[in-house]
N, C-alpha and C. Protein backbone atom coordinates (compact mmCIF):
# COMPACT_ATOMS: atom_id res chain seq x y z
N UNK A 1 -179.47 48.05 -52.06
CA UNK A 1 -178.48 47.39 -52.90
C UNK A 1 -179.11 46.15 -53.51
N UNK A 2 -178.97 45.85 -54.42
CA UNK A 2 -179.14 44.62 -55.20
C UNK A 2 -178.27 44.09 -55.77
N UNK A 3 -177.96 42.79 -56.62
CA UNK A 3 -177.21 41.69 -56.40
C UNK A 3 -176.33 42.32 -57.38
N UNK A 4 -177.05 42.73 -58.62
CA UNK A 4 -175.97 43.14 -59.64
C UNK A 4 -175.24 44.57 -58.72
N UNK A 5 -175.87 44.87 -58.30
CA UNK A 5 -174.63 46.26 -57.62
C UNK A 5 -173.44 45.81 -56.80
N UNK A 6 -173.82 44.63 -56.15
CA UNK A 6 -173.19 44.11 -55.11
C UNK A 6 -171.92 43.27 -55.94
N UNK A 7 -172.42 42.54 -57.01
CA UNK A 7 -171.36 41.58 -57.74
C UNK A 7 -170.23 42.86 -58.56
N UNK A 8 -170.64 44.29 -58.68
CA UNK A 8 -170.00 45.00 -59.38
C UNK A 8 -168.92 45.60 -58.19
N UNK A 9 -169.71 46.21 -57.20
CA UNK A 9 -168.61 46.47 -56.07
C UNK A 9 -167.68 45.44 -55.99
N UNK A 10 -167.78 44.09 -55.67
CA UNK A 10 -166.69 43.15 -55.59
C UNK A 10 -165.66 42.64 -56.36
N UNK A 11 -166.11 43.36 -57.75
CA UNK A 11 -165.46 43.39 -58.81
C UNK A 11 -163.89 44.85 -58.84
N UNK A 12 -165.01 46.10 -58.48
CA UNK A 12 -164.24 47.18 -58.52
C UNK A 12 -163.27 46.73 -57.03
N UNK A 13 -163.54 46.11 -55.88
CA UNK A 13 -162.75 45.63 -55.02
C UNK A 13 -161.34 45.13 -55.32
N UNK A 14 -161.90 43.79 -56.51
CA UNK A 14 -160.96 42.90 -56.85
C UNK A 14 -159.60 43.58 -57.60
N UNK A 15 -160.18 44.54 -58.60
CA UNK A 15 -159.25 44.81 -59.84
C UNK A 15 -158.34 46.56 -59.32
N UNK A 16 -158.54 46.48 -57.92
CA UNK A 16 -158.14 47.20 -56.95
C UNK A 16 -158.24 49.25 -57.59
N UNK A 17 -159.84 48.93 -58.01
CA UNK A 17 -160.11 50.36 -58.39
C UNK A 17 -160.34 51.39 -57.47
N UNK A 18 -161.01 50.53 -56.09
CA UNK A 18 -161.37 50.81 -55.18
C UNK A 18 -160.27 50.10 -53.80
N UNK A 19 -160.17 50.92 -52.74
CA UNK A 19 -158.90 50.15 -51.49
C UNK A 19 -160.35 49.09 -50.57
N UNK A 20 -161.09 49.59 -50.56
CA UNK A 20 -161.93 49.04 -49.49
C UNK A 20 -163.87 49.42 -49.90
N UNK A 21 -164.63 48.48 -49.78
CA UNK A 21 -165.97 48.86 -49.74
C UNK A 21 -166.73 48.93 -48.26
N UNK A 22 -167.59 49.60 -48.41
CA UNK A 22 -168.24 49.59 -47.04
C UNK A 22 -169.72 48.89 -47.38
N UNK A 23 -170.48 48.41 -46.54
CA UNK A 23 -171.98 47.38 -46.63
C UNK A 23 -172.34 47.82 -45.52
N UNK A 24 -173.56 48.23 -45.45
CA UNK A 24 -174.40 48.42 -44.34
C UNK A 24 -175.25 47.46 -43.68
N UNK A 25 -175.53 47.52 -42.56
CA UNK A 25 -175.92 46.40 -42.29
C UNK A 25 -177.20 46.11 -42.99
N UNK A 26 -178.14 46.99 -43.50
CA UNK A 26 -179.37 46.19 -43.99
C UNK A 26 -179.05 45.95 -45.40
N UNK A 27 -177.97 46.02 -46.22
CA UNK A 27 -177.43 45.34 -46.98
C UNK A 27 -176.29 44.11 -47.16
N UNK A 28 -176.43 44.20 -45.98
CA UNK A 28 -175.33 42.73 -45.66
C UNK A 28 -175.52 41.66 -46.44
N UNK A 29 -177.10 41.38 -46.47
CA UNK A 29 -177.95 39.71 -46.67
C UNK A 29 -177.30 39.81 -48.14
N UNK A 30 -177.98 40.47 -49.15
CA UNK A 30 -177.70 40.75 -50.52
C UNK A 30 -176.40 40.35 -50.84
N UNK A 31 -175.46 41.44 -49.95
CA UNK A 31 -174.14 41.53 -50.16
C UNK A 31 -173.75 40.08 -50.15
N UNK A 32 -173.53 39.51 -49.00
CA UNK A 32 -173.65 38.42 -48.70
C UNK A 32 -173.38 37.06 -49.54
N UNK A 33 -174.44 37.26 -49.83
CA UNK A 33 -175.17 36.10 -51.15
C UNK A 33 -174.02 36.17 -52.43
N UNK A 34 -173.68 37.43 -52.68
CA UNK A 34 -173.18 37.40 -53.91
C UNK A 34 -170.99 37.27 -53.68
N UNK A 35 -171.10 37.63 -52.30
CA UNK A 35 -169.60 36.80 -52.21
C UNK A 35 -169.36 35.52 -51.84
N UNK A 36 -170.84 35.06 -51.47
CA UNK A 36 -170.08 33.48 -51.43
C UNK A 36 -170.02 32.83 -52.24
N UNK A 37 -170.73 33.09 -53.58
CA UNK A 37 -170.47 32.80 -54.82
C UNK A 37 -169.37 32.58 -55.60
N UNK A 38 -168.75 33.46 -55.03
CA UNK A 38 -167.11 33.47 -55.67
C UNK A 38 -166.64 32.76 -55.58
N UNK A 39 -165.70 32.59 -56.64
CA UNK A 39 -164.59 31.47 -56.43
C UNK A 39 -163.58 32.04 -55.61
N UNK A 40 -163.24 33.24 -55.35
CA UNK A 40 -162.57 33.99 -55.00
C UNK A 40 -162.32 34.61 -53.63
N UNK A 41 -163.85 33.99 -53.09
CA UNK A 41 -164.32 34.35 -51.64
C UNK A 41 -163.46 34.63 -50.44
N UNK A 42 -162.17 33.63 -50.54
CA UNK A 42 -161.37 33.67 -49.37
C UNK A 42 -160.83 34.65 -49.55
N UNK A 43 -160.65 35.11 -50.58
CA UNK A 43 -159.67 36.78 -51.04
C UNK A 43 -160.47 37.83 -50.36
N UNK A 44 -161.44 37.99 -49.67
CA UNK A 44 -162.40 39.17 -49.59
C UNK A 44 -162.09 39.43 -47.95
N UNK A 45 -161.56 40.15 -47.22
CA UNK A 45 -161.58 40.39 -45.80
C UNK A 45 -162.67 41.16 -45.36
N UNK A 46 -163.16 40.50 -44.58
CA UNK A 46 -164.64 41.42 -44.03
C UNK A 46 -163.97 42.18 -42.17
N UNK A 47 -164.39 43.57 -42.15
CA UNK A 47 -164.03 44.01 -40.92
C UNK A 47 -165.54 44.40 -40.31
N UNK A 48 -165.64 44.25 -39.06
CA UNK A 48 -167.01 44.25 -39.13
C UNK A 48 -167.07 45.53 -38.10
N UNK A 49 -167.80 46.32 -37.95
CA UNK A 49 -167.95 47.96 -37.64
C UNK A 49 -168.99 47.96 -36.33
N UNK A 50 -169.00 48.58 -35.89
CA UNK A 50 -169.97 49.06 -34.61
C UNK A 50 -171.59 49.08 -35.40
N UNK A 51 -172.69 48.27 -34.92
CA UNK A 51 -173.71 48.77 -35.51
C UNK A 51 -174.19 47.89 -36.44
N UNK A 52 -173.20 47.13 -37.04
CA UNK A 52 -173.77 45.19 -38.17
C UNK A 52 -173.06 46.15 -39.20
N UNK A 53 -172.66 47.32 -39.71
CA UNK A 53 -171.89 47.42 -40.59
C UNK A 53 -170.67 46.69 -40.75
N UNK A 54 -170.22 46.79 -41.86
CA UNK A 54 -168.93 45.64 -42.79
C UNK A 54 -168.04 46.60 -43.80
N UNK A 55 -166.69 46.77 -43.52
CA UNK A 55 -166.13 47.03 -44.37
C UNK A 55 -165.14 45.90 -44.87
N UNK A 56 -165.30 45.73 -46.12
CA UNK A 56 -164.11 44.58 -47.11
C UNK A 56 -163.34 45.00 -47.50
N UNK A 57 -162.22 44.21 -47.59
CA UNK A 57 -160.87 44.52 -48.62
C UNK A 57 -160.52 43.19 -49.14
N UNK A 58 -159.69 43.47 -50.28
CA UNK A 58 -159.59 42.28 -51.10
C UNK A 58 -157.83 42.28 -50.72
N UNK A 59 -157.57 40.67 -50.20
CA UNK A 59 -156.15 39.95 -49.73
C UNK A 59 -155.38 39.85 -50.92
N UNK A 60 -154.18 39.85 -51.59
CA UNK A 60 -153.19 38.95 -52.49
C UNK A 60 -153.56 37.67 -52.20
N UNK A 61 -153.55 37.28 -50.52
CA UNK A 61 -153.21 35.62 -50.42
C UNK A 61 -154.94 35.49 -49.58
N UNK A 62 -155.24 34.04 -50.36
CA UNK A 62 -156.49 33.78 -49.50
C UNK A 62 -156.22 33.55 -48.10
N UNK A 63 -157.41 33.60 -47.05
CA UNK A 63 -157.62 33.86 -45.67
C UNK A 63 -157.86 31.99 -45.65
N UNK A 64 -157.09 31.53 -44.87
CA UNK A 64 -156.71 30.25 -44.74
C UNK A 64 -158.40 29.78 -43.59
């Protein structure tokens, strides 16, 4: 994965094209990088999976 793939998933996340993304763990770092960027960041729920995998979903209300 690379950054532009990663900023596009979080996009298709946001505009709810997609319910949920999945990140593997040796794409986490990448992934990573490009949601803390956001202004939007607190909107992003990370579930974290057996193994360093991550699945996200995007909140209505930011994660306080």
């Amino acid at each position: 994965m690379d950054k532009e793939q990663a900023e596009r998933m979080l996009e298709n996340l946001k505009s709810r094209e997609v319910e949920e993304i999945f990140v593997a763990k040796q794409d986490f770092m990448v992934f990573r990088e490009a949601i803390v960027k956001r202004d939007d960041f607190k909107h992003f729920r990370g579930i974290a999976q057996r193994g360093g995998d991550v699945i996200y979903r995007y909140m209505d209300k930011p994660r306080s």
